[in-house]
PDB file of N, CA and C in Angstrom:
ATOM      1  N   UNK A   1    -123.918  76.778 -56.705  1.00  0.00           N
ATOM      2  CA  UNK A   1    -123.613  77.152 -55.341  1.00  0.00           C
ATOM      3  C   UNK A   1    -124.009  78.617 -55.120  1.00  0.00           C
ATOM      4  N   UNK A   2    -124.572  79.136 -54.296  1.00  0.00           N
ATOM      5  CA  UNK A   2    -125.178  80.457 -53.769  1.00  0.00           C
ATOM      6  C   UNK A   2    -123.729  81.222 -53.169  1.00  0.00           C
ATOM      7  N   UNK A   3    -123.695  82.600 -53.909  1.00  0.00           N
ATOM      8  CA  UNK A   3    -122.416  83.511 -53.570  1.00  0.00           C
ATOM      9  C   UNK A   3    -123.207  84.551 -52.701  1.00  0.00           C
ATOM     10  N   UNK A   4    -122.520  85.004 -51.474  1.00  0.00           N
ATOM     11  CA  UNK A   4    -122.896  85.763 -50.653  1.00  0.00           C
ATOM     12  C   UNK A   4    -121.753  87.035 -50.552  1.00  0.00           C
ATOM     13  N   UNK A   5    -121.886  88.069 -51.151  1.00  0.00           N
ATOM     14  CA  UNK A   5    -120.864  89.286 -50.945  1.00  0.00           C
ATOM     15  C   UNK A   5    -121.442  90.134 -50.172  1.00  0.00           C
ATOM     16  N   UNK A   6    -120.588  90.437 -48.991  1.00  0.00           N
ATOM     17  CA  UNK A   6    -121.223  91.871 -48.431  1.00  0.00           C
ATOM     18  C   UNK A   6    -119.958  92.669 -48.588  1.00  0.00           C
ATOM     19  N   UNK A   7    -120.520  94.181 -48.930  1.00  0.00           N
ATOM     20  CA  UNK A   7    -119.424  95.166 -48.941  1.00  0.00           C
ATOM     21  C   UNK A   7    -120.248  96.453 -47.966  1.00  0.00           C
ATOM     22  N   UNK A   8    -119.426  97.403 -47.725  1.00  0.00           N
ATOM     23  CA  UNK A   8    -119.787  98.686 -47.008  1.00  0.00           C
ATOM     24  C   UNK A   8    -118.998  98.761 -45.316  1.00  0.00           C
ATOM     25  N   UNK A   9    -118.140  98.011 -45.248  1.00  0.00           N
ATOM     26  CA  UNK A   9    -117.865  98.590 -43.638  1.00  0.00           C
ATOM     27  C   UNK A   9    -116.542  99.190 -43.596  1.00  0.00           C
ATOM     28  N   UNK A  10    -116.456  99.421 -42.472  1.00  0.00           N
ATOM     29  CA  UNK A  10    -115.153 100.864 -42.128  1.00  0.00           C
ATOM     30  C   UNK A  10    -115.105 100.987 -40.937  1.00  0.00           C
ATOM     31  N   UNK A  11    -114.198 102.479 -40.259  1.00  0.00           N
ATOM     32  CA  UNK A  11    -114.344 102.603 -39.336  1.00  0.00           C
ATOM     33  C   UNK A  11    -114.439 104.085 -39.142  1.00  0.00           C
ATOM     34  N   UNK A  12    -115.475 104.598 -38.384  1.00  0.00           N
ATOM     35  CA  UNK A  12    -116.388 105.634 -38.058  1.00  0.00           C
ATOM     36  C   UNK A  12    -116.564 105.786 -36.641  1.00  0.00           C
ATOM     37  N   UNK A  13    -117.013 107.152 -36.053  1.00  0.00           N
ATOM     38  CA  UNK A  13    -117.008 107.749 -34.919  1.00  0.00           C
ATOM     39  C   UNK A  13    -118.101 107.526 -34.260  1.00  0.00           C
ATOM     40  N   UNK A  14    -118.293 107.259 -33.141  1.00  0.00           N
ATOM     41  CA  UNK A  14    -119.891 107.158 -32.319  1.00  0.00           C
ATOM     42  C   UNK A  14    -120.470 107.589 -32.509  1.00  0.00           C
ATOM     43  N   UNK A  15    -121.581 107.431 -32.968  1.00  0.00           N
ATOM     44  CA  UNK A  15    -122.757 108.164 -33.389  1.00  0.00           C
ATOM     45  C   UNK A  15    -123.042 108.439 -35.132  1.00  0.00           C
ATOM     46  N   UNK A  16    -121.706 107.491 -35.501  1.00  0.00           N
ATOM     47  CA  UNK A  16    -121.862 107.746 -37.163  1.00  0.00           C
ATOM     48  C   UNK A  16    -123.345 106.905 -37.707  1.00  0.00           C
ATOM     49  N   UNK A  17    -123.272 106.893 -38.969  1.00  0.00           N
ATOM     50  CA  UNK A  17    -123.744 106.031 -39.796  1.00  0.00           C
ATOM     51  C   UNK A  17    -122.838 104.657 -40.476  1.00  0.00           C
ATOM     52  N   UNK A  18    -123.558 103.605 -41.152  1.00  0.00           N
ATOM     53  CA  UNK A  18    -122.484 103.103 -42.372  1.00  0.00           C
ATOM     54  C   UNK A  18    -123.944 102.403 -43.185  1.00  0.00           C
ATOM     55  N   UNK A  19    -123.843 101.804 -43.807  1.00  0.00           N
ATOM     56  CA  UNK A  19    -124.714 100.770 -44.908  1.00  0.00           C
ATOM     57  C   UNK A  19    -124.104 100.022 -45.154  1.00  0.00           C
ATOM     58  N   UNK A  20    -124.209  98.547 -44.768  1.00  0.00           N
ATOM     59  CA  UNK A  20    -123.988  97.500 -45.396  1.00  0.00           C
ATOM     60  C   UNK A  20    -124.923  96.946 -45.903  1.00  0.00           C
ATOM     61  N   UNK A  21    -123.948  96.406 -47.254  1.00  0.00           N
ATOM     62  CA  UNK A  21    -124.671  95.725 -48.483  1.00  0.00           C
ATOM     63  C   UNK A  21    -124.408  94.410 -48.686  1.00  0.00           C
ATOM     64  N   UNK A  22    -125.242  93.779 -49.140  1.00  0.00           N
ATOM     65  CA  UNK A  22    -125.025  92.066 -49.323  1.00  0.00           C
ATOM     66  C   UNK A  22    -126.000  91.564 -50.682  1.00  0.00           C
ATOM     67  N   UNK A  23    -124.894  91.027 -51.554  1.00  0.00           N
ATOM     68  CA  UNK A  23    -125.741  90.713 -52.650  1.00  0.00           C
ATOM     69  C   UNK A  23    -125.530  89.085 -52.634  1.00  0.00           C
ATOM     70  N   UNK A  24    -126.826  88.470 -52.979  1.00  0.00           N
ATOM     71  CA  UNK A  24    -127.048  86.855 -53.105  1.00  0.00           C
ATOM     72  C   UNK A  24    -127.317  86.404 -53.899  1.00  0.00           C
ATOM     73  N   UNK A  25    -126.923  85.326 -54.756  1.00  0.00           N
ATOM     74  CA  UNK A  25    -127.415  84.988 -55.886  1.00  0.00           C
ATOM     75  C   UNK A  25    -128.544  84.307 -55.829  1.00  0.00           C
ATOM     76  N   UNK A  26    -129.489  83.998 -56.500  1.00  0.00           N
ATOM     77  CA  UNK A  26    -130.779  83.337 -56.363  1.00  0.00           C
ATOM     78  C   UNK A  26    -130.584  81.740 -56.433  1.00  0.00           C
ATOM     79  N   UNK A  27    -131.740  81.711 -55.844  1.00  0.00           N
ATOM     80  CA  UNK A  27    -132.311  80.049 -55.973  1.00  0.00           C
ATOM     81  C   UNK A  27    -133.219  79.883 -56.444  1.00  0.00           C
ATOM     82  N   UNK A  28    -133.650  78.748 -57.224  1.00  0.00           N
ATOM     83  CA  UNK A  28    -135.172  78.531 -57.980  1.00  0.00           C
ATOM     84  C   UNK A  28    -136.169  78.237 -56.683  1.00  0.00           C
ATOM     85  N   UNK A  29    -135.738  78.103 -55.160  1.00  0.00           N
ATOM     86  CA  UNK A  29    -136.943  78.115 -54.104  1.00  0.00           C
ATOM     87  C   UNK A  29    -136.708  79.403 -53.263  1.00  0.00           C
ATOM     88  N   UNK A  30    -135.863  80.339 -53.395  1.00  0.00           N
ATOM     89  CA  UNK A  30    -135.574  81.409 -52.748  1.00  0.00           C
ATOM     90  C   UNK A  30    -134.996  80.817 -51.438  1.00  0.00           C
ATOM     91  N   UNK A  31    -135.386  82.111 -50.463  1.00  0.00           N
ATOM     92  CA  UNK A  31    -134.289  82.001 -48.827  1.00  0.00           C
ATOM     93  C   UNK A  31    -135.716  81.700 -47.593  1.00  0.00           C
ATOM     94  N   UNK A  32    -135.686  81.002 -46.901  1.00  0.00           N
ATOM     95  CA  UNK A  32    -136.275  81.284 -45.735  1.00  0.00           C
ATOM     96  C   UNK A  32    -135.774  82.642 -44.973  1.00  0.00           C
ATOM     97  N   UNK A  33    -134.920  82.687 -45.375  1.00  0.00           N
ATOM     98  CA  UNK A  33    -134.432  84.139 -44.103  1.00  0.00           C
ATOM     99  C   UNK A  33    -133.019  84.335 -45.137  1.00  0.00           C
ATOM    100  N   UNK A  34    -133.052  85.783 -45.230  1.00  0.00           N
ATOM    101  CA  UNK A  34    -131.669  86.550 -45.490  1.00  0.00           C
ATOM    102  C   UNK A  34    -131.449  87.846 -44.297  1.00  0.00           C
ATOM    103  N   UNK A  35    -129.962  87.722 -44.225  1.00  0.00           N
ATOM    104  CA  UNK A  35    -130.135  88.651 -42.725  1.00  0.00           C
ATOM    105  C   UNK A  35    -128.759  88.737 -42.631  1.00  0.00           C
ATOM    106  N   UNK A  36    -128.585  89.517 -41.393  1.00  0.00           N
ATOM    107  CA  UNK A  36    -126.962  89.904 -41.055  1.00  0.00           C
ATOM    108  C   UNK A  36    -126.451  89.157 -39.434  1.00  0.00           C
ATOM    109  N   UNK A  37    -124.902  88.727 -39.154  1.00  0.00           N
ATOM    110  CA  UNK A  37    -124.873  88.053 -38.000  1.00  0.00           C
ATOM    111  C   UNK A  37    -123.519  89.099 -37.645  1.00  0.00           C
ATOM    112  N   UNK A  38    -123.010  89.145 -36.306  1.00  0.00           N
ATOM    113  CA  UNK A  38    -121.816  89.677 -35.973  1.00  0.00           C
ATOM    114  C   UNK A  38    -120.918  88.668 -35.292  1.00  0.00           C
ATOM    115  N   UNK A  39    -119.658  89.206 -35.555  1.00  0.00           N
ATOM    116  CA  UNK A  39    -118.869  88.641 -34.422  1.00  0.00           C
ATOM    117  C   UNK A  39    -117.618  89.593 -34.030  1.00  0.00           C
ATOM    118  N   UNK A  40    -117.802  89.861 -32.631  1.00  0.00           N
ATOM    119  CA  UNK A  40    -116.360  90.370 -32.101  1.00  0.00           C
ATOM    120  C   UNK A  40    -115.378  89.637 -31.466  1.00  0.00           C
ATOM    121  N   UNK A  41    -114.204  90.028 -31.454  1.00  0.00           N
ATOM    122  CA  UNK A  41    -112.856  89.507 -31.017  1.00  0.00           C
ATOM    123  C   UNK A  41    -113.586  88.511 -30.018  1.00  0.00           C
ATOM    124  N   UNK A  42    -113.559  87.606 -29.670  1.00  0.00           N
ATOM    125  CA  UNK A  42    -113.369  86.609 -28.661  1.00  0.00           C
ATOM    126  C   UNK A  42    -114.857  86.313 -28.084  1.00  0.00           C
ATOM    127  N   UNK A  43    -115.444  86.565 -29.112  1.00  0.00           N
ATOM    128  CA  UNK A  43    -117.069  86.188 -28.649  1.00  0.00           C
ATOM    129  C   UNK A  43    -117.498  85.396 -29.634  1.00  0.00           C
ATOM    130  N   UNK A  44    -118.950  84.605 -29.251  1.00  0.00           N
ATOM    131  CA  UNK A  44    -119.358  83.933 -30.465  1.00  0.00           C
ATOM    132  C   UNK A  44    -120.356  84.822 -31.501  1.00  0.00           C
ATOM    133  N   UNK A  45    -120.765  84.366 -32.861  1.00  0.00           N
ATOM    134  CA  UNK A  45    -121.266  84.954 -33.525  1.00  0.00           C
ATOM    135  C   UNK A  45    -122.485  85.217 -33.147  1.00  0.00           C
ATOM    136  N   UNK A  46    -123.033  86.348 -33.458  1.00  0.00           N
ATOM    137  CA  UNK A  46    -124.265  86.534 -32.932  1.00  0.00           C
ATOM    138  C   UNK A  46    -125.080  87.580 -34.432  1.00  0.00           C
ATOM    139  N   UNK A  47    -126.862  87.143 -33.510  1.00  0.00           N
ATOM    140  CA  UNK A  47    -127.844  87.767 -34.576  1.00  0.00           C
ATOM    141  C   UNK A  47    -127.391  88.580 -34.695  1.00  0.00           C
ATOM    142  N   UNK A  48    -128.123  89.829 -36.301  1.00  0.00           N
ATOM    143  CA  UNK A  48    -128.130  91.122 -35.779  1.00  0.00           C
ATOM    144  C   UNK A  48    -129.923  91.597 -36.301  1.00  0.00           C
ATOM    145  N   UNK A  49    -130.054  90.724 -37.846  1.00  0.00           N
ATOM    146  CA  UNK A  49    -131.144  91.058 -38.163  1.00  0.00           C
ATOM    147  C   UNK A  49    -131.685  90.026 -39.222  1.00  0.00           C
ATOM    148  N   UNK A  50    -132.657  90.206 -39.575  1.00  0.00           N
ATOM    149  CA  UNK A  50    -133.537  89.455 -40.914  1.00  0.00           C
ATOM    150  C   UNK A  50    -134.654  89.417 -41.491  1.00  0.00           C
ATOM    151  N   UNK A  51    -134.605  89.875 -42.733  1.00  0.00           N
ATOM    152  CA  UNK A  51    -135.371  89.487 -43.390  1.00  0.00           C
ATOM    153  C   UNK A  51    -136.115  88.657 -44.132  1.00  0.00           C
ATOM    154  N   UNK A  52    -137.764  88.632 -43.825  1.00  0.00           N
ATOM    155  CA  UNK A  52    -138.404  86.852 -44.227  1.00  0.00           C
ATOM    156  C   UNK A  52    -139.185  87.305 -45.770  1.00  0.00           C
ATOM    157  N   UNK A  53    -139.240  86.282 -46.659  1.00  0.00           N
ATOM    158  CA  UNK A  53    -140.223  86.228 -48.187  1.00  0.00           C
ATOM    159  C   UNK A  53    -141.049  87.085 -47.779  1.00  0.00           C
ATOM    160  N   UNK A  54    -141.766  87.596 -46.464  1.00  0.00           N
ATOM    161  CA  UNK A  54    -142.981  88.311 -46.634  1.00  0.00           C
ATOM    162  C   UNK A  54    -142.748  89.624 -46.008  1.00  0.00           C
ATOM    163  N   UNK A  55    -141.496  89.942 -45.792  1.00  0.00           N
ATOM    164  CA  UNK A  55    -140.572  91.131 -45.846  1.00  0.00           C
ATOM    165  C   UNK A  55    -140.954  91.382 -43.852  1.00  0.00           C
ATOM    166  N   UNK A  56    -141.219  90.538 -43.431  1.00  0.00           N
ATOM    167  CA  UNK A  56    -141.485  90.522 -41.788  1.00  0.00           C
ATOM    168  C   UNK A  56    -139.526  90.677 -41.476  1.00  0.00           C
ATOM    169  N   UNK A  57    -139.417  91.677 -40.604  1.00  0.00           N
ATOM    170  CA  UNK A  57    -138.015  92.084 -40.240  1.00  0.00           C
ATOM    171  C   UNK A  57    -137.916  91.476 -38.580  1.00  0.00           C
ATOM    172  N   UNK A  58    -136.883  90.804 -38.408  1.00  0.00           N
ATOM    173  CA  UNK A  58    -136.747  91.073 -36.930  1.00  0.00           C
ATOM    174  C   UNK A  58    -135.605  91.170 -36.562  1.00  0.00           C
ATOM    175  N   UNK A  59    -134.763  92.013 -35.057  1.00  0.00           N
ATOM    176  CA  UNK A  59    -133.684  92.695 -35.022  1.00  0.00           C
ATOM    177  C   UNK A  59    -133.066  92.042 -33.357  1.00  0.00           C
ATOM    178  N   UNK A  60    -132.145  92.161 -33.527  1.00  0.00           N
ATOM    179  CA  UNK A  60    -131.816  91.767 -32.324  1.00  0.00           C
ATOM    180  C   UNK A  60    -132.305  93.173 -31.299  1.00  0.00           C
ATOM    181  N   UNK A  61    -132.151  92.746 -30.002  1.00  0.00           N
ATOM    182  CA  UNK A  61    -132.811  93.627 -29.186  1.00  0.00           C
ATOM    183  C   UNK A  61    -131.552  95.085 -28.809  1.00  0.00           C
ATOM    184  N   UNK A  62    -130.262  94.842 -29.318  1.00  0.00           N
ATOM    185  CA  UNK A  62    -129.422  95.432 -28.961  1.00  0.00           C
ATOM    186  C   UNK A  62    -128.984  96.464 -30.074  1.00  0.00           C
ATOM    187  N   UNK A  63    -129.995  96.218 -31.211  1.00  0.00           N
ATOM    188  CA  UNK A  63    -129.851  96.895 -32.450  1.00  0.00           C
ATOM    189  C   UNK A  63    -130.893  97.464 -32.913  1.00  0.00           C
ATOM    190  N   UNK A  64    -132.610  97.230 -32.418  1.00  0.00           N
ATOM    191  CA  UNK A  64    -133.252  97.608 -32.649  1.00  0.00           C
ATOM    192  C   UNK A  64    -133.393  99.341 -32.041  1.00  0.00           C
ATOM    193  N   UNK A  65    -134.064  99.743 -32.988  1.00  0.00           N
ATOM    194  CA  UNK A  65    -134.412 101.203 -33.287  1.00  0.00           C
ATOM    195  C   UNK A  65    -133.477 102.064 -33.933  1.00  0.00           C
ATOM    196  N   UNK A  66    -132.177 101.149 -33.927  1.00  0.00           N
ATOM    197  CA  UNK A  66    -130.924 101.974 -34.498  1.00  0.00           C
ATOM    198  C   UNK A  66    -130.489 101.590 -35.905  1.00  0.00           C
ATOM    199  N   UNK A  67    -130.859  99.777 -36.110  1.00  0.00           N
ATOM    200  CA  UNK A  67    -130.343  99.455 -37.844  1.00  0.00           C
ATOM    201  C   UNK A  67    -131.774  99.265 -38.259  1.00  0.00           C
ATOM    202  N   UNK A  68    -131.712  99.276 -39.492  1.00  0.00           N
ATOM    203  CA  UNK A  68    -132.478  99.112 -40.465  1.00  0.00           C
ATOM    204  C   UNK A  68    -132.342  97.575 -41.549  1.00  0.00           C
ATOM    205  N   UNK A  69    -132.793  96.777 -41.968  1.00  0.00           N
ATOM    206  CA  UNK A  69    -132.595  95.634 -42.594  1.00  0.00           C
ATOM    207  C   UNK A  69    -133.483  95.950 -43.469  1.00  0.00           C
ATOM    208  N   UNK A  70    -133.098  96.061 -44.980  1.00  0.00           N
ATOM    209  CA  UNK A  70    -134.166  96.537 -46.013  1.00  0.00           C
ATOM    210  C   UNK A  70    -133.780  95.282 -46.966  1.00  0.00           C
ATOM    211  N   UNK A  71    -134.211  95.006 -48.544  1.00  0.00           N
ATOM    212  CA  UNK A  71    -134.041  94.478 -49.385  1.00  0.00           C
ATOM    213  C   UNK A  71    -134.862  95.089 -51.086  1.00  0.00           C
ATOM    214  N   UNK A  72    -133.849  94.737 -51.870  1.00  0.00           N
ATOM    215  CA  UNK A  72    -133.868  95.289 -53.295  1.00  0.00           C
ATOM    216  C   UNK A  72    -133.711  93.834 -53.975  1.00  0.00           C
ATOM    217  N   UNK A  73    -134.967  93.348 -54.228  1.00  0.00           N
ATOM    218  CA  UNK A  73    -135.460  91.987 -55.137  1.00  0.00           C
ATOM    219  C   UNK A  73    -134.408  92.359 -56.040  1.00  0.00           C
ATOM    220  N   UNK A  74    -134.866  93.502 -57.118  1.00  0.00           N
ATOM    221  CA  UNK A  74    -134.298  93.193 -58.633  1.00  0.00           C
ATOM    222  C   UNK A  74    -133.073  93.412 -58.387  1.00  0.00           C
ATOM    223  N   UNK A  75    -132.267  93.711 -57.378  1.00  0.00           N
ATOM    224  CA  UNK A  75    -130.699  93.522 -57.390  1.00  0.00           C
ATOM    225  C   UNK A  75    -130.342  92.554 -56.513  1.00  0.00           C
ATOM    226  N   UNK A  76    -131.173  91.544 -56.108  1.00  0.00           N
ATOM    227  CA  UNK A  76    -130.596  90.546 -54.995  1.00  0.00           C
ATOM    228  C   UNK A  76    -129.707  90.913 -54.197  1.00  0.00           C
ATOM    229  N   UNK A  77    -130.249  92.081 -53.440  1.00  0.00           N
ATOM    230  CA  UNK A  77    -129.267  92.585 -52.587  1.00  0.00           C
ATOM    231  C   UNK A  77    -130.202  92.898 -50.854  1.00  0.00           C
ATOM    232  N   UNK A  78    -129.374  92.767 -50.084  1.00  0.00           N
ATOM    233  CA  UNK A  78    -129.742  92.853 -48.873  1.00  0.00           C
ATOM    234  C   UNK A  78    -129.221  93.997 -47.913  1.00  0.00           C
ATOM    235  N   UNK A  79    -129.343  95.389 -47.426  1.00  0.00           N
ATOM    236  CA  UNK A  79    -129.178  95.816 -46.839  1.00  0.00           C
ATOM    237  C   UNK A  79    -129.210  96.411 -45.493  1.00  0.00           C
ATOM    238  N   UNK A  80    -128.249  96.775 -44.460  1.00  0.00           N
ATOM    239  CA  UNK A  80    -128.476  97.055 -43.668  1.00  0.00           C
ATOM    240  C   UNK A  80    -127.586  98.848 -43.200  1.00  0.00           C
ATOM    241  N   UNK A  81    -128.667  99.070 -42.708  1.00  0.00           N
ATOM    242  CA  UNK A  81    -128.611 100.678 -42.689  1.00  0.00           C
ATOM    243  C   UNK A  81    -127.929 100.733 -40.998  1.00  0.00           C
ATOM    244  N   UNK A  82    -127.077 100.735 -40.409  1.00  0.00           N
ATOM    245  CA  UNK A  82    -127.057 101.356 -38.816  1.00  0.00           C
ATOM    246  C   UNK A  82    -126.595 102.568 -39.055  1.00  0.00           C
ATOM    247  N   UNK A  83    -127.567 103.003 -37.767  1.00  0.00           N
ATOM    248  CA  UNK A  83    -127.105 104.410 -37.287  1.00  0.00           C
ATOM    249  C   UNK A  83    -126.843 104.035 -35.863  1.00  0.00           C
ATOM    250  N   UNK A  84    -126.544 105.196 -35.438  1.00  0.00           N
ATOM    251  CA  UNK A  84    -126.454 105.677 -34.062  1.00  0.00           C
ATOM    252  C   UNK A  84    -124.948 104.677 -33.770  1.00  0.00           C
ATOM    253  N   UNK A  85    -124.289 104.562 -34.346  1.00  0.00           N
ATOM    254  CA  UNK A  85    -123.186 103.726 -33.969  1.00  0.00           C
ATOM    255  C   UNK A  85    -122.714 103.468 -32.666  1.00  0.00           C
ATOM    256  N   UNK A  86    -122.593 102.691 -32.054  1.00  0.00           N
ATOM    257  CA  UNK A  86    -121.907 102.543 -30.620  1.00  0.00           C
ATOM    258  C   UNK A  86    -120.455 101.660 -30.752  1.00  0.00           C
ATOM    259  N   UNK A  87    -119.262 101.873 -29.948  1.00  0.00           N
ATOM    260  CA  UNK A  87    -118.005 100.985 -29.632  1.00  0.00           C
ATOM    261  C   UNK A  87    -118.383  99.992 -29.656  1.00  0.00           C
ATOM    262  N   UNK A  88    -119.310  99.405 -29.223  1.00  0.00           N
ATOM    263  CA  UNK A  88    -119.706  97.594 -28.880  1.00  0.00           C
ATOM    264  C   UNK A  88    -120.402  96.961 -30.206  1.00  0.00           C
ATOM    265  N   UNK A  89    -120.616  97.837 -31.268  1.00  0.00           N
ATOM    266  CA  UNK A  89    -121.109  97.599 -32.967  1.00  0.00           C
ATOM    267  C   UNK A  89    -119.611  97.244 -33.470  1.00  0.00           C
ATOM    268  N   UNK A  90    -118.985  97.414 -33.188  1.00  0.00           N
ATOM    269  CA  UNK A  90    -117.727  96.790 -33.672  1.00  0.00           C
ATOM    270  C   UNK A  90    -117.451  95.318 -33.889  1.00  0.00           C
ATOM    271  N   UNK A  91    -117.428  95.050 -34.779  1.00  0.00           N
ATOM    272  CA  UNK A  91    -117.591  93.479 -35.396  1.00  0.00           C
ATOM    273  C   UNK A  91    -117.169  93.049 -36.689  1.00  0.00           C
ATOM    274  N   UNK A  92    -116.941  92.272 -37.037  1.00  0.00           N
ATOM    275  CA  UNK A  92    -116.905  91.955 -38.630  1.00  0.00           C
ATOM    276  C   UNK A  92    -118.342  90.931 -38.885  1.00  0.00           C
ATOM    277  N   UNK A  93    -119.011  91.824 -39.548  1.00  0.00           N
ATOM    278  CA  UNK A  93    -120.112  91.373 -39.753  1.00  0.00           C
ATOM    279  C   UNK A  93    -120.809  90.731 -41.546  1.00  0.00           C
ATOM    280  N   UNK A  94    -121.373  89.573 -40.731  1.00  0.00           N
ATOM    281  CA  UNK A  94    -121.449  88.294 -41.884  1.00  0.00           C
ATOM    282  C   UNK A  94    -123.042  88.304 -42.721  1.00  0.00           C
ATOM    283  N   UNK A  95    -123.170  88.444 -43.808  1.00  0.00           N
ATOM    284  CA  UNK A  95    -124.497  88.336 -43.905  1.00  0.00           C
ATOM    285  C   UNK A  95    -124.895  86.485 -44.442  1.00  0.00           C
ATOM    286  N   UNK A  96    -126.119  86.393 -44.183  1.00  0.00           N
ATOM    287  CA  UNK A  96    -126.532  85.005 -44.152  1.00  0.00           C
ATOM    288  C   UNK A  96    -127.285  85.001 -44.695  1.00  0.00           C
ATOM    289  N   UNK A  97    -127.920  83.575 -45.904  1.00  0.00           N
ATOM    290  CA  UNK A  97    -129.204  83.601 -46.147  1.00  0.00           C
ATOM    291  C   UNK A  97    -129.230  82.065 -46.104  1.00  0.00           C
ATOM    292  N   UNK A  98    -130.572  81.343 -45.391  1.00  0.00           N
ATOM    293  CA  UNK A  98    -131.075  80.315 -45.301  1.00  0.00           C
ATOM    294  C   UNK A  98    -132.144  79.857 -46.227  1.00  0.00           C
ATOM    295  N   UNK A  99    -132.144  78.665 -46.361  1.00  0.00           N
ATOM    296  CA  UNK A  99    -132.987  77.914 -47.221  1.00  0.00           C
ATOM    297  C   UNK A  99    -133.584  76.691 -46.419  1.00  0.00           C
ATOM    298  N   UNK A 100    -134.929  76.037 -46.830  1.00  0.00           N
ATOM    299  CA  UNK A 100    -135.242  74.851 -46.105  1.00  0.00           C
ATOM    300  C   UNK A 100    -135.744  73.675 -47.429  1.00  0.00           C
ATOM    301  N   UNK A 101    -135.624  74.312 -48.679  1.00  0.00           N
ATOM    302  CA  UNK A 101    -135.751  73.506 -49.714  1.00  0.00           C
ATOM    303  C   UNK A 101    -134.875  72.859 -50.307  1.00  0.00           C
ATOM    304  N   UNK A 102    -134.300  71.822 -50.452  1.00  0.00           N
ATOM    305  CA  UNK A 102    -135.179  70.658 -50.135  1.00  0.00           C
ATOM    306  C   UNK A 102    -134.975  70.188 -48.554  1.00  0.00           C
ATOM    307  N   UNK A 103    -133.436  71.162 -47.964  1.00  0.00           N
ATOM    308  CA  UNK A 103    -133.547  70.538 -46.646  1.00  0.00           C
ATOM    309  C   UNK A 103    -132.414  72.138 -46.266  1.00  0.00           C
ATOM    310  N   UNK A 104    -132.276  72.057 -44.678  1.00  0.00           N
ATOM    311  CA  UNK A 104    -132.019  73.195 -43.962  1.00  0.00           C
ATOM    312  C   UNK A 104    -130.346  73.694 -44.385  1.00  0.00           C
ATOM    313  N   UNK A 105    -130.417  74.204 -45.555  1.00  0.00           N
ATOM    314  CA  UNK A 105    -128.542  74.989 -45.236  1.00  0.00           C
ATOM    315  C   UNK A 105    -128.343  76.224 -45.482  1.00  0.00           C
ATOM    316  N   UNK A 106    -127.278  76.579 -44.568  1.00  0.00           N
ATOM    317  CA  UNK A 106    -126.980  78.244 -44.586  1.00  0.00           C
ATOM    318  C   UNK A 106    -126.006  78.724 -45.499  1.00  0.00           C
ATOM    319  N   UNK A 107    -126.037  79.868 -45.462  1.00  0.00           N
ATOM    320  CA  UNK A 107    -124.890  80.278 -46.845  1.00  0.00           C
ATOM    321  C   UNK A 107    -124.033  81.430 -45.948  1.00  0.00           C
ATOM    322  N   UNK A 108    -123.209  81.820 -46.049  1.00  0.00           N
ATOM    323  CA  UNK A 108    -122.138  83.016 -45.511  1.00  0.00           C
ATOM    324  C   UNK A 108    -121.351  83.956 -46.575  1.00  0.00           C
ATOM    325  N   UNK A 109    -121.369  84.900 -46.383  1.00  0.00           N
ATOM    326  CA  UNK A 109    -120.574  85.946 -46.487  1.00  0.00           C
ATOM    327  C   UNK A 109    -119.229  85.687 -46.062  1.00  0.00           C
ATOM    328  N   UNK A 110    -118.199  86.429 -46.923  1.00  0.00           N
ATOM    329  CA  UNK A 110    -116.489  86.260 -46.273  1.00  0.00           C
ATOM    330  C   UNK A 110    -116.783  87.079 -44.823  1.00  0.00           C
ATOM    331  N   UNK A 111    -117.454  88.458 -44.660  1.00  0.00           N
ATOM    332  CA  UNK A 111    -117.493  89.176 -43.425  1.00  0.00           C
ATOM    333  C   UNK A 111    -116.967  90.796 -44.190  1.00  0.00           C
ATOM    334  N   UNK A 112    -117.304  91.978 -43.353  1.00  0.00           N
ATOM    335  CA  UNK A 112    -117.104  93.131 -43.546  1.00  0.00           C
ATOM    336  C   UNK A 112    -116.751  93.779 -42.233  1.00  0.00           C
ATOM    337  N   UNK A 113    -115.408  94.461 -41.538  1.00  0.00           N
ATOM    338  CA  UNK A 113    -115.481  94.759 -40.861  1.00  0.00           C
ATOM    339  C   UNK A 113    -116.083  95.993 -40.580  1.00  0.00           C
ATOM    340  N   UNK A 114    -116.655  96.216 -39.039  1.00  0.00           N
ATOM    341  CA  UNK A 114    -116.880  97.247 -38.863  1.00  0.00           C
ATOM    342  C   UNK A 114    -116.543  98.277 -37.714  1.00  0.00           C
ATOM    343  N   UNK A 115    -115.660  99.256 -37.845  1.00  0.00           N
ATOM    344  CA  UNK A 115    -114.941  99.676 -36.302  1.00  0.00           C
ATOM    345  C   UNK A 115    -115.667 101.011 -35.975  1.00  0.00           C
ATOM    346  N   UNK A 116    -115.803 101.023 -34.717  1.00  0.00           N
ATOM    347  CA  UNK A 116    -116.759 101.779 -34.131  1.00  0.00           C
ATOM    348  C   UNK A 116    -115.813 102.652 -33.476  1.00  0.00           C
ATOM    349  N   UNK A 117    -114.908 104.124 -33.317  1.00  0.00           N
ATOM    350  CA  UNK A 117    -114.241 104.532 -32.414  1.00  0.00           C
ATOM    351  C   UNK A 117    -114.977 105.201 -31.289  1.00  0.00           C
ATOM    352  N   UNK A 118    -114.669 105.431 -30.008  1.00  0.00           N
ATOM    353  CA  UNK A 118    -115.338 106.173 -28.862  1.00  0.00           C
ATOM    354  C   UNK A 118    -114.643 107.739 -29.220  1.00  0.00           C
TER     355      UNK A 118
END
């Protein structure tokens, strides 16, 4: 079974930084996509970012220019860098990694919160 840990969140001032980290254990076909999702109080979960096998990144539009989605092969780890923090980054945020071999399932993270103060 594939273990998904993310650690690194807190709560920080507008305009902070944080790094979240997410380590995955491998598969003998790897991930179609490893990446990060959010969710706040009373909303549904949503993108935030991801990374594909050929290291192609894409970000949600509400996060781009501000997080970063990197990855470290030899530590099976997945990171995400935000800056520029805003109140509405406030979430407990899940990292994900997908597979389509031999058929489509997702994997989850417990979640990391993250509080944004104004």
């Amino acid at each position: 079974q594939v273990q998904v840990v993310e650690s690194g969140g807190g709560l920080v001032h507008a305009g902070a930084s944080l790094r979240l980290s997410c380590t995955i254990s491998r598969r003998p076909y790897g991930f179609a996509s490893e990446g990060w999702y959010r969710q706040a109080p009373g909303t549904q979960r949503e993108f935030v970012a991801e990374i594909l096998p050929d290291d192609t990144k894409n970000y949600a539009h509400s996060v781009k220019d501000r997080f970063v989605i990197s990855r470290d092969r030899a530590k099976n780890t997945v990171y995400l860098q935000m800056n520029n923090l805003k109140p509405d980054d406030t979430a407990v945020y899940y990292c994900n990694a997908q597979t389509t071999i031999p058929s489509f399932q997702e994997f989850w993270g417990q979640g990391t919160q993250v509080t944004v103060s104004s």
